[in-house]
PDB file of N, CA and C in Angstrom:
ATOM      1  N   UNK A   1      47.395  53.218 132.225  1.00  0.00           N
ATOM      2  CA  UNK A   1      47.758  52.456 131.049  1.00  0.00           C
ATOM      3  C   UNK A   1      48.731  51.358 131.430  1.00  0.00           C
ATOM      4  N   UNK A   2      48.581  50.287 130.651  1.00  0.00           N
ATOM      5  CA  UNK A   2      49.555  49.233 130.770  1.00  0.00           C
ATOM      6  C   UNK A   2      50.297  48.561 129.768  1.00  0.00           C
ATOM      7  N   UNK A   3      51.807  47.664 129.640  1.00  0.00           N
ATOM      8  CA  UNK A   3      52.301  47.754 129.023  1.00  0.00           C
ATOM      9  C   UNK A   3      52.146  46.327 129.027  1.00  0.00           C
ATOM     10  N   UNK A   4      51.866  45.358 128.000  1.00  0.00           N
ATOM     11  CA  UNK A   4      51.987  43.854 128.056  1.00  0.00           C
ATOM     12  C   UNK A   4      53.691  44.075 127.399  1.00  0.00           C
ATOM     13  N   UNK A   5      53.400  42.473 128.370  1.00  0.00           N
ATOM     14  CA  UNK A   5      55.138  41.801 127.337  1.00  0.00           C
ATOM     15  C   UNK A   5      54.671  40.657 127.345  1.00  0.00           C
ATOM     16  N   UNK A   6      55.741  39.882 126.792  1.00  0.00           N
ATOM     17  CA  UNK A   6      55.727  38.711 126.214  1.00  0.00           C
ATOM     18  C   UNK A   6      56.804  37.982 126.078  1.00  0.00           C
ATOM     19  N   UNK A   7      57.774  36.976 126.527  1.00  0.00           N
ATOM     20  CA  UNK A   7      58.667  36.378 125.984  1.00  0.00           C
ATOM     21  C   UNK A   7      58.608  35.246 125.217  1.00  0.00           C
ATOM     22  N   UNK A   8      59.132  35.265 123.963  1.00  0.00           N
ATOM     23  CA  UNK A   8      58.550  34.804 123.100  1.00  0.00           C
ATOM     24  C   UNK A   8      60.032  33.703 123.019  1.00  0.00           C
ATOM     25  N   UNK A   9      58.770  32.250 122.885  1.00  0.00           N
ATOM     26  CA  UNK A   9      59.894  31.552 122.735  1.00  0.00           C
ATOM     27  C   UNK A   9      59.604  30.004 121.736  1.00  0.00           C
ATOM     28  N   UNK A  10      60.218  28.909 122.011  1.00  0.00           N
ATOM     29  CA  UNK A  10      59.830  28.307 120.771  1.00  0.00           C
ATOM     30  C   UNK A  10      58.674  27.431 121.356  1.00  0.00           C
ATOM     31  N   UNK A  11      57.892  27.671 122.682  1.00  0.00           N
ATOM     32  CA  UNK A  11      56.967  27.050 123.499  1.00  0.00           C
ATOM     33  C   UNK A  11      55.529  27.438 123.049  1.00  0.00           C
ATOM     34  N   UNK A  12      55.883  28.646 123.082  1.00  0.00           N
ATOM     35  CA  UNK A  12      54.504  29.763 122.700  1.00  0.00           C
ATOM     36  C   UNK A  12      54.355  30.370 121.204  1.00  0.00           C
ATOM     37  N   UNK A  13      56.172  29.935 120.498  1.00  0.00           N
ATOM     38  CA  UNK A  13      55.673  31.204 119.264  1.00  0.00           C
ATOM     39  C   UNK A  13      54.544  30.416 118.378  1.00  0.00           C
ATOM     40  N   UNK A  14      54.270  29.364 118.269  1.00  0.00           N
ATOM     41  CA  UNK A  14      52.981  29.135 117.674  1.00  0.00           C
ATOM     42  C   UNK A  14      51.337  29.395 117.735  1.00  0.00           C
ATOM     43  N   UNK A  15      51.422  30.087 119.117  1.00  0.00           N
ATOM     44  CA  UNK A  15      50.322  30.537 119.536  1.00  0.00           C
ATOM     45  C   UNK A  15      50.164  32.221 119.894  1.00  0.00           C
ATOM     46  N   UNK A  16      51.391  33.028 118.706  1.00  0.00           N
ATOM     47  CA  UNK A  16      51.363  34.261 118.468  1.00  0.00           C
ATOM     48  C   UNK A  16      49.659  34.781 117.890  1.00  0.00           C
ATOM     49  N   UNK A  17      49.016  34.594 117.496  1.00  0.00           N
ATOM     50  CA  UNK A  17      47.531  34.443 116.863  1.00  0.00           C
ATOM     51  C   UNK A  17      46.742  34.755 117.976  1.00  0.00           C
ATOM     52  N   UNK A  18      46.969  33.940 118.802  1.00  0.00           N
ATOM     53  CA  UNK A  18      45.858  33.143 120.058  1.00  0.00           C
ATOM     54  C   UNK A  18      46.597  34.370 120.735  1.00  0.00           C
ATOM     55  N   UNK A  19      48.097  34.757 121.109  1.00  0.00           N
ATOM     56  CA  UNK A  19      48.262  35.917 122.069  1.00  0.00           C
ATOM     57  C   UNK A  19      48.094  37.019 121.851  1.00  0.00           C
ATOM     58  N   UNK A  20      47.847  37.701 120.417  1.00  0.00           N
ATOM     59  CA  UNK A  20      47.386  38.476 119.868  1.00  0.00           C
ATOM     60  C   UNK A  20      46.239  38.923 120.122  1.00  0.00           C
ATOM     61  N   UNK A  21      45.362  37.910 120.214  1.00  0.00           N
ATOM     62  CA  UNK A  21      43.780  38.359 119.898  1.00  0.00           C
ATOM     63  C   UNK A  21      43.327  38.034 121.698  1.00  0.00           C
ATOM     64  N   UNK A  22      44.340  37.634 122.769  1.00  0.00           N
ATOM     65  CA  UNK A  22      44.095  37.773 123.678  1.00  0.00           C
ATOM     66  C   UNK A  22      44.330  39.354 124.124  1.00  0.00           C
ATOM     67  N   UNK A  23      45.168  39.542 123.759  1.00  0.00           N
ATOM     68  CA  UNK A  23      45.580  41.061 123.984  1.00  0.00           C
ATOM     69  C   UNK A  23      44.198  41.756 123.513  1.00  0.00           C
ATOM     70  N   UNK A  24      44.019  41.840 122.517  1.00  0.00           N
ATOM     71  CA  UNK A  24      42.798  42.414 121.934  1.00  0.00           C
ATOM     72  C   UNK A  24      41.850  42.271 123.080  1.00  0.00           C
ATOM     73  N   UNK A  25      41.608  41.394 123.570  1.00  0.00           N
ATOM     74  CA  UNK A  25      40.311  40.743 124.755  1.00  0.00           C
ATOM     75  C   UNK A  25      40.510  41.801 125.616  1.00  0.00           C
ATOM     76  N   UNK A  26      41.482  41.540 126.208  1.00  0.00           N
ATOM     77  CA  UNK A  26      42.261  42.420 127.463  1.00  0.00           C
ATOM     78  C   UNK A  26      41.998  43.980 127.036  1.00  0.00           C
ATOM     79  N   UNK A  27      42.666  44.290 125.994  1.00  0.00           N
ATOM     80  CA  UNK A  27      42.835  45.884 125.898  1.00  0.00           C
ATOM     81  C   UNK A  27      41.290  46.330 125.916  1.00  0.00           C
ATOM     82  N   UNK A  28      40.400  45.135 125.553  1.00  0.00           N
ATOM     83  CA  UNK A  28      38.640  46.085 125.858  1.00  0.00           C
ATOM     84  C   UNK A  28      38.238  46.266 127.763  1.00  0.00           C
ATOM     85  N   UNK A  29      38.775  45.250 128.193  1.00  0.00           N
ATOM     86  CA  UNK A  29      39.436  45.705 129.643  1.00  0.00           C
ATOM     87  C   UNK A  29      39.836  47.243 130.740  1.00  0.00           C
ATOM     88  N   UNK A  30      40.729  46.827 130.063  1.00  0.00           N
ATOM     89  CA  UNK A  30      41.747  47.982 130.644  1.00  0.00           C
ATOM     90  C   UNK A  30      42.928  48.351 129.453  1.00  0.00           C
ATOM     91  N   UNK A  31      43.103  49.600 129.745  1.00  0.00           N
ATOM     92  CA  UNK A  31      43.634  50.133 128.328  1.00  0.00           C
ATOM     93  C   UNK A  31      45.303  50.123 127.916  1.00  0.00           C
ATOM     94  N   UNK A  32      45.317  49.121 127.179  1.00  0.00           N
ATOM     95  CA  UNK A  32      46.909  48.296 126.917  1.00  0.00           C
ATOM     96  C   UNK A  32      47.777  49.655 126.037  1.00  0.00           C
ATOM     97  N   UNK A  33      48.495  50.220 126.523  1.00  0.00           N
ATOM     98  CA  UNK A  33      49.179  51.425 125.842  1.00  0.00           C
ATOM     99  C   UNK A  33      50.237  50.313 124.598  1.00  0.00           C
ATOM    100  N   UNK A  34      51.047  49.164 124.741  1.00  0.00           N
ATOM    101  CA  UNK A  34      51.658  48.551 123.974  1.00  0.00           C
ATOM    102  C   UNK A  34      51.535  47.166 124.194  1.00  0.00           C
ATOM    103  N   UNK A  35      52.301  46.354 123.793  1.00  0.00           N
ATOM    104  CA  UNK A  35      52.358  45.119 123.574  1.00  0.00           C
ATOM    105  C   UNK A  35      54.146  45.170 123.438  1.00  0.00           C
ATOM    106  N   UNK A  36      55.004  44.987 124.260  1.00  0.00           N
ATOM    107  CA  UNK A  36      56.429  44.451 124.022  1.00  0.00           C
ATOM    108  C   UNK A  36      56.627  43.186 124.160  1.00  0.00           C
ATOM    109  N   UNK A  37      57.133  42.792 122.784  1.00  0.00           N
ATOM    110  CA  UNK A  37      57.278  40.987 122.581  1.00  0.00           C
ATOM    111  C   UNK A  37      58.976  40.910 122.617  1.00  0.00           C
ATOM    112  N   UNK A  38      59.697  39.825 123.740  1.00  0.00           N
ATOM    113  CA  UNK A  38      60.847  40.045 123.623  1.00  0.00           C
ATOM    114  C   UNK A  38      61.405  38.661 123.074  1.00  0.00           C
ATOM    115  N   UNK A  39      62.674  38.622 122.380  1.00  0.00           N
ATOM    116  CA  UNK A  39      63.099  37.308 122.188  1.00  0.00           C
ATOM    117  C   UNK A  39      63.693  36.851 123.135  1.00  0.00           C
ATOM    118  N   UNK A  40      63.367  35.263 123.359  1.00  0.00           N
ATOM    119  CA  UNK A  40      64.230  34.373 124.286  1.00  0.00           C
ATOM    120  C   UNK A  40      65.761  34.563 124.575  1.00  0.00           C
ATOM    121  N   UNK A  41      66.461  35.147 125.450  1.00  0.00           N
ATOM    122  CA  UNK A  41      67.509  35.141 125.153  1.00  0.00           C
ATOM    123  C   UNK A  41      67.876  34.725 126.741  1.00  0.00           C
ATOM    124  N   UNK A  42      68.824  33.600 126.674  1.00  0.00           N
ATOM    125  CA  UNK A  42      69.792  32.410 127.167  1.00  0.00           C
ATOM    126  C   UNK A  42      70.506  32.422 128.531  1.00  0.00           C
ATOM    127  N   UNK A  43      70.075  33.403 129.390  1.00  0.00           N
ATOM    128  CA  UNK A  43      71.221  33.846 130.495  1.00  0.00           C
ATOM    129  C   UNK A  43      71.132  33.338 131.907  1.00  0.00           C
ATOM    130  N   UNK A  44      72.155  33.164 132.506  1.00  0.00           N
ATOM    131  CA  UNK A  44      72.236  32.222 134.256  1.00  0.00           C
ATOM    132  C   UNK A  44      71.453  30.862 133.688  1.00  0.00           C
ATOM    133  N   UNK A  45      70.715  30.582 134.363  1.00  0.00           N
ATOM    134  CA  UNK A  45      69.838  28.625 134.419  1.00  0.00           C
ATOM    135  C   UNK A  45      69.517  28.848 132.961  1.00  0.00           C
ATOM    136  N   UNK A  46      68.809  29.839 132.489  1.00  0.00           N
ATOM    137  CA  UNK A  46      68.109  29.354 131.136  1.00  0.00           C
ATOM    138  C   UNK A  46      69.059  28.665 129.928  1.00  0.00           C
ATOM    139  N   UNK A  47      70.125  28.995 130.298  1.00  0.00           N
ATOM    140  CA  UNK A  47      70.958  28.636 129.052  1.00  0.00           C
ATOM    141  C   UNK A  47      70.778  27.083 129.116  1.00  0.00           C
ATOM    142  N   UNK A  48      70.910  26.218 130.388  1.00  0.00           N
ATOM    143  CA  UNK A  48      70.154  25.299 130.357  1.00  0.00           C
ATOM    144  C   UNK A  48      69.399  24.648 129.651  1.00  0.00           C
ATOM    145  N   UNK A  49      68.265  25.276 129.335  1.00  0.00           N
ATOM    146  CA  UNK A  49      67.104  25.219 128.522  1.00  0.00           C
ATOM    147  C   UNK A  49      67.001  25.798 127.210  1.00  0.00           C
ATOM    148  N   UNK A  50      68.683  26.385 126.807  1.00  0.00           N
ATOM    149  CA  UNK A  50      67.952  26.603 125.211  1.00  0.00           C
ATOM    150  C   UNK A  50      67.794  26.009 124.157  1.00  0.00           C
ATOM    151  N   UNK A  51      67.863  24.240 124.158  1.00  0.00           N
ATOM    152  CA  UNK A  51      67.540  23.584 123.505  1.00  0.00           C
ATOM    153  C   UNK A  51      65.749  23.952 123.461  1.00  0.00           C
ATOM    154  N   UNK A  52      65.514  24.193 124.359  1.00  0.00           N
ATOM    155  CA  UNK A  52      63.806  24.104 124.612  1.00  0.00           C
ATOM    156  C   UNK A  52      63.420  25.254 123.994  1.00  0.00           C
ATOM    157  N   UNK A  53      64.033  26.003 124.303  1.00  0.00           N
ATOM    158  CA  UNK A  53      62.885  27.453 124.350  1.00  0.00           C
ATOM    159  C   UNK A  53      63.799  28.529 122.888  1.00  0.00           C
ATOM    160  N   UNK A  54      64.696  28.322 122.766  1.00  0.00           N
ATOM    161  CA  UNK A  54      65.062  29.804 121.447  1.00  0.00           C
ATOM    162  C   UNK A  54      64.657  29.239 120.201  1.00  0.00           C
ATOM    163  N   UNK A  55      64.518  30.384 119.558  1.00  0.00           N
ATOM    164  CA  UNK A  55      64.426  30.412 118.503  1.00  0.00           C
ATOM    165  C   UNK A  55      64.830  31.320 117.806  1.00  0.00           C
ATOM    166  N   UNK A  56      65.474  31.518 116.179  1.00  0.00           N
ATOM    167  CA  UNK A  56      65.700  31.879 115.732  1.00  0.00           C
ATOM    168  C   UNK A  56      65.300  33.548 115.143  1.00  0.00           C
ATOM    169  N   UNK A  57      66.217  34.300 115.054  1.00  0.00           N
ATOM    170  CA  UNK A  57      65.710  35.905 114.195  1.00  0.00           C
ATOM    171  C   UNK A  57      64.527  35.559 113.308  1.00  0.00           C
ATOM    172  N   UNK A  58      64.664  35.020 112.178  1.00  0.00           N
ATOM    173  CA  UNK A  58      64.395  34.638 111.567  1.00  0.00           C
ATOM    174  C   UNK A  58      62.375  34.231 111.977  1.00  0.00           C
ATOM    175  N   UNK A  59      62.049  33.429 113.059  1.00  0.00           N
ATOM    176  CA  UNK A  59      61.017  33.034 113.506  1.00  0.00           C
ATOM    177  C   UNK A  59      60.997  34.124 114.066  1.00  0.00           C
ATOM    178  N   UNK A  60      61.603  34.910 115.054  1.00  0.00           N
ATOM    179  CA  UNK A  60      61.166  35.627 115.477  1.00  0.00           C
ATOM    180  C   UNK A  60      60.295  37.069 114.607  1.00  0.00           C
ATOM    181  N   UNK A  61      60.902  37.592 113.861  1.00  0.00           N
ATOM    182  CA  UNK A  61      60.624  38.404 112.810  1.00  0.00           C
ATOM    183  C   UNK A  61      59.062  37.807 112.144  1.00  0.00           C
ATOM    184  N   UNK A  62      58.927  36.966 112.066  1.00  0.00           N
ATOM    185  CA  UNK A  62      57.889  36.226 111.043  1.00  0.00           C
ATOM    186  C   UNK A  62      56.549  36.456 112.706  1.00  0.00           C
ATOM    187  N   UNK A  63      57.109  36.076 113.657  1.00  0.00           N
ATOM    188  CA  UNK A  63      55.823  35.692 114.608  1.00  0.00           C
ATOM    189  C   UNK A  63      55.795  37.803 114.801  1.00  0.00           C
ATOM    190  N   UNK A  64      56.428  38.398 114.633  1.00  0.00           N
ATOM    191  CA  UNK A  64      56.575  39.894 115.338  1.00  0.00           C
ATOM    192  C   UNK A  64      55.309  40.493 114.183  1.00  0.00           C
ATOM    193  N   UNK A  65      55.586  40.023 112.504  1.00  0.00           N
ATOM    194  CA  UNK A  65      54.721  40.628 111.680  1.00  0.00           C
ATOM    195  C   UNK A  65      53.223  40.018 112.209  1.00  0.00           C
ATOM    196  N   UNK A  66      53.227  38.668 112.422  1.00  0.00           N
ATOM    197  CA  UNK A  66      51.785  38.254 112.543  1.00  0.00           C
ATOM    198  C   UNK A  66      50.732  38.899 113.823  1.00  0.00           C
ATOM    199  N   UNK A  67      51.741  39.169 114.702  1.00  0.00           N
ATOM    200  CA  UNK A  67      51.465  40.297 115.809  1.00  0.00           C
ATOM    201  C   UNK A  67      50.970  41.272 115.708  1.00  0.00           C
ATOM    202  N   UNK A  68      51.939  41.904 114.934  1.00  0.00           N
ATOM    203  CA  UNK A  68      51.263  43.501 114.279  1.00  0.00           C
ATOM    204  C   UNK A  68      50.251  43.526 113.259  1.00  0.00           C
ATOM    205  N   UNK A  69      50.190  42.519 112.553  1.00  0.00           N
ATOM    206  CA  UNK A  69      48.785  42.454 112.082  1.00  0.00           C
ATOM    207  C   UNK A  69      47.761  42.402 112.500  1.00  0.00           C
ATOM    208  N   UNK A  70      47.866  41.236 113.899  1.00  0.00           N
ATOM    209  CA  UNK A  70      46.371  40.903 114.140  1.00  0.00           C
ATOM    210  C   UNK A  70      45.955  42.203 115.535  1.00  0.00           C
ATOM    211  N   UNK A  71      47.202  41.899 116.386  1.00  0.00           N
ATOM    212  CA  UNK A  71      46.940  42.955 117.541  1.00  0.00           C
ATOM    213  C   UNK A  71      46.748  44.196 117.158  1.00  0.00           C
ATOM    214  N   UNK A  72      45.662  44.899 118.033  1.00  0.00           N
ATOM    215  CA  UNK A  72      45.298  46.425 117.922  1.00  0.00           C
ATOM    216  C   UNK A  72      45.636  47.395 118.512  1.00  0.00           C
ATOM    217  N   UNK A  73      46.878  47.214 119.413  1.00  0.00           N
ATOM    218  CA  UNK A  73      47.841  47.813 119.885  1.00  0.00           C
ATOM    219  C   UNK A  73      49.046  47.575 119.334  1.00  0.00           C
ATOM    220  N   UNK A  74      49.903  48.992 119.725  1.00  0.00           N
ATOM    221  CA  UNK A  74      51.037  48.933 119.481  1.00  0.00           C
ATOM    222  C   UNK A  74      52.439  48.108 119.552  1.00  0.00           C
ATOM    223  N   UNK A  75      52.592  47.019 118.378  1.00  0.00           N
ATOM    224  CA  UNK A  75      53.780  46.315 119.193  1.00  0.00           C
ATOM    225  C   UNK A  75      55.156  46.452 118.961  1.00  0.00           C
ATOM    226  N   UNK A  76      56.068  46.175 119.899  1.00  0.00           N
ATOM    227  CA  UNK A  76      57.549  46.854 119.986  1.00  0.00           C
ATOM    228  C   UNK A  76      58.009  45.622 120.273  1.00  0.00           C
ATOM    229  N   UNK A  77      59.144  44.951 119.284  1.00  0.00           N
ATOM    230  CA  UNK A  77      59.416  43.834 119.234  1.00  0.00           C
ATOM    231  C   UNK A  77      60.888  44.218 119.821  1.00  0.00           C
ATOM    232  N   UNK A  78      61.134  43.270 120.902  1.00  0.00           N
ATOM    233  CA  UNK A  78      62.461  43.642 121.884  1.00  0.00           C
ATOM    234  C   UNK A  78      63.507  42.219 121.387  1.00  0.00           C
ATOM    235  N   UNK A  79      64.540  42.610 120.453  1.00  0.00           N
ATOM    236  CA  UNK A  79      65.511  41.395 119.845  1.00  0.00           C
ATOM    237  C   UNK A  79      66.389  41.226 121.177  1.00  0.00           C
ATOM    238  N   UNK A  80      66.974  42.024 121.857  1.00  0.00           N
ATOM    239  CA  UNK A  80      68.040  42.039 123.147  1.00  0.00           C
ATOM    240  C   UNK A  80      67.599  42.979 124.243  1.00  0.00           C
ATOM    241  N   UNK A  81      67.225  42.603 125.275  1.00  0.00           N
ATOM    242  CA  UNK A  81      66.302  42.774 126.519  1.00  0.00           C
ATOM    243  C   UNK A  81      67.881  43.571 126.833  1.00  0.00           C
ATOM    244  N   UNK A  82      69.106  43.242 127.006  1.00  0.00           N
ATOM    245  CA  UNK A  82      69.974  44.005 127.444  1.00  0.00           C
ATOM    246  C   UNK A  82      70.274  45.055 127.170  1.00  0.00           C
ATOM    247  N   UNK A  83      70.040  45.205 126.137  1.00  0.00           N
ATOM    248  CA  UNK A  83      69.893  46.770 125.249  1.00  0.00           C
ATOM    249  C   UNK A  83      69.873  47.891 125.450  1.00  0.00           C
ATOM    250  N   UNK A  84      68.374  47.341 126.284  1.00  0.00           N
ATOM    251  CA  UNK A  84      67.484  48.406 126.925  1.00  0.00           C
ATOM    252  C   UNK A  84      67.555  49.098 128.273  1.00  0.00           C
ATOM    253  N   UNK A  85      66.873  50.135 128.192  1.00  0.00           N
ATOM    254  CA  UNK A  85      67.460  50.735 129.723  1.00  0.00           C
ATOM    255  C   UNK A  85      66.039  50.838 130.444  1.00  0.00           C
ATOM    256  N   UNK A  86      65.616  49.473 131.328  1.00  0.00           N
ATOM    257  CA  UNK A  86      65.007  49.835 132.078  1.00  0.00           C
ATOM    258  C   UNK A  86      64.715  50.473 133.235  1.00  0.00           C
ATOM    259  N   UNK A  87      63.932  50.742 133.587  1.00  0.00           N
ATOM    260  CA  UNK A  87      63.755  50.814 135.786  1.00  0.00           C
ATOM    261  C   UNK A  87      62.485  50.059 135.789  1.00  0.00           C
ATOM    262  N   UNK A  88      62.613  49.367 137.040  1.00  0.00           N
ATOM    263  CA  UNK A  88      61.620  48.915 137.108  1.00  0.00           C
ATOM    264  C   UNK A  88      61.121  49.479 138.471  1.00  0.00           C
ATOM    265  N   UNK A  89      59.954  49.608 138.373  1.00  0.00           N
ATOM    266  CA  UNK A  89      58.893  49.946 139.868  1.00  0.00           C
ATOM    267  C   UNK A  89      57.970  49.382 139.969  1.00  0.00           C
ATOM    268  N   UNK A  90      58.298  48.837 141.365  1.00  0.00           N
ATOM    269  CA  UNK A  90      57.460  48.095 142.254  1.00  0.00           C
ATOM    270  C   UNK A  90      56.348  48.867 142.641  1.00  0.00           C
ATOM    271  N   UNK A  91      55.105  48.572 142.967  1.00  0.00           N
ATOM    272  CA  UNK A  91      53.944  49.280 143.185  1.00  0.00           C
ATOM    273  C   UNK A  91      53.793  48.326 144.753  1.00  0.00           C
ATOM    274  N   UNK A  92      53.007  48.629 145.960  1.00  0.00           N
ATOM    275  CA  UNK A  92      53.012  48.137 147.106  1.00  0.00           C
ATOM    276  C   UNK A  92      51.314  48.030 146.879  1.00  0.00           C
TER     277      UNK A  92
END
């Protein structure tokens, strides 16, 4: 199983629809256990760029429902990536 993500930002959130129903494509593929969509958030170089790329709770929330509507997997909308307690593993 695999886990999509997504960072969602003000580049792409208009094409939440189009990434949605790509997911859909994919999960007839190989079998997508979720969909985690995270918000843009600002840290080392990117802060740089957050004229470009953030966007608001507000958008974010609105593109997270249109997600869960259209996608047929499970989605887990990530507001602060720091939050969270990952590990990550490398596969060789």
């Amino acid at each position: 199983m695999v886990t999509s993500t997504t960072v969602l930002t003000e580049v792409n959130i208009a094409s939440i629809t189009s990434l949605a129903n790509l997911i859909n494509e994919l999960s007839e593929e190989i079998t997508i256990a979720n969909w985690k969509i995270f918000k843009f958030k600002p840290k080392g170089r990117g802060k740089l760029y957050r004229h470009l790329f953030d966007i608001s709770d507000e958008e974010f929330l609105k593109a997270i429902e249109t997600a869960k509507r259209v996608a047929r997997v499970k989605v887990y909308p990530i507001r602060d990536p720091d939050r969270m307690r990952v590990k990550i593993v490398k596969k060789d």
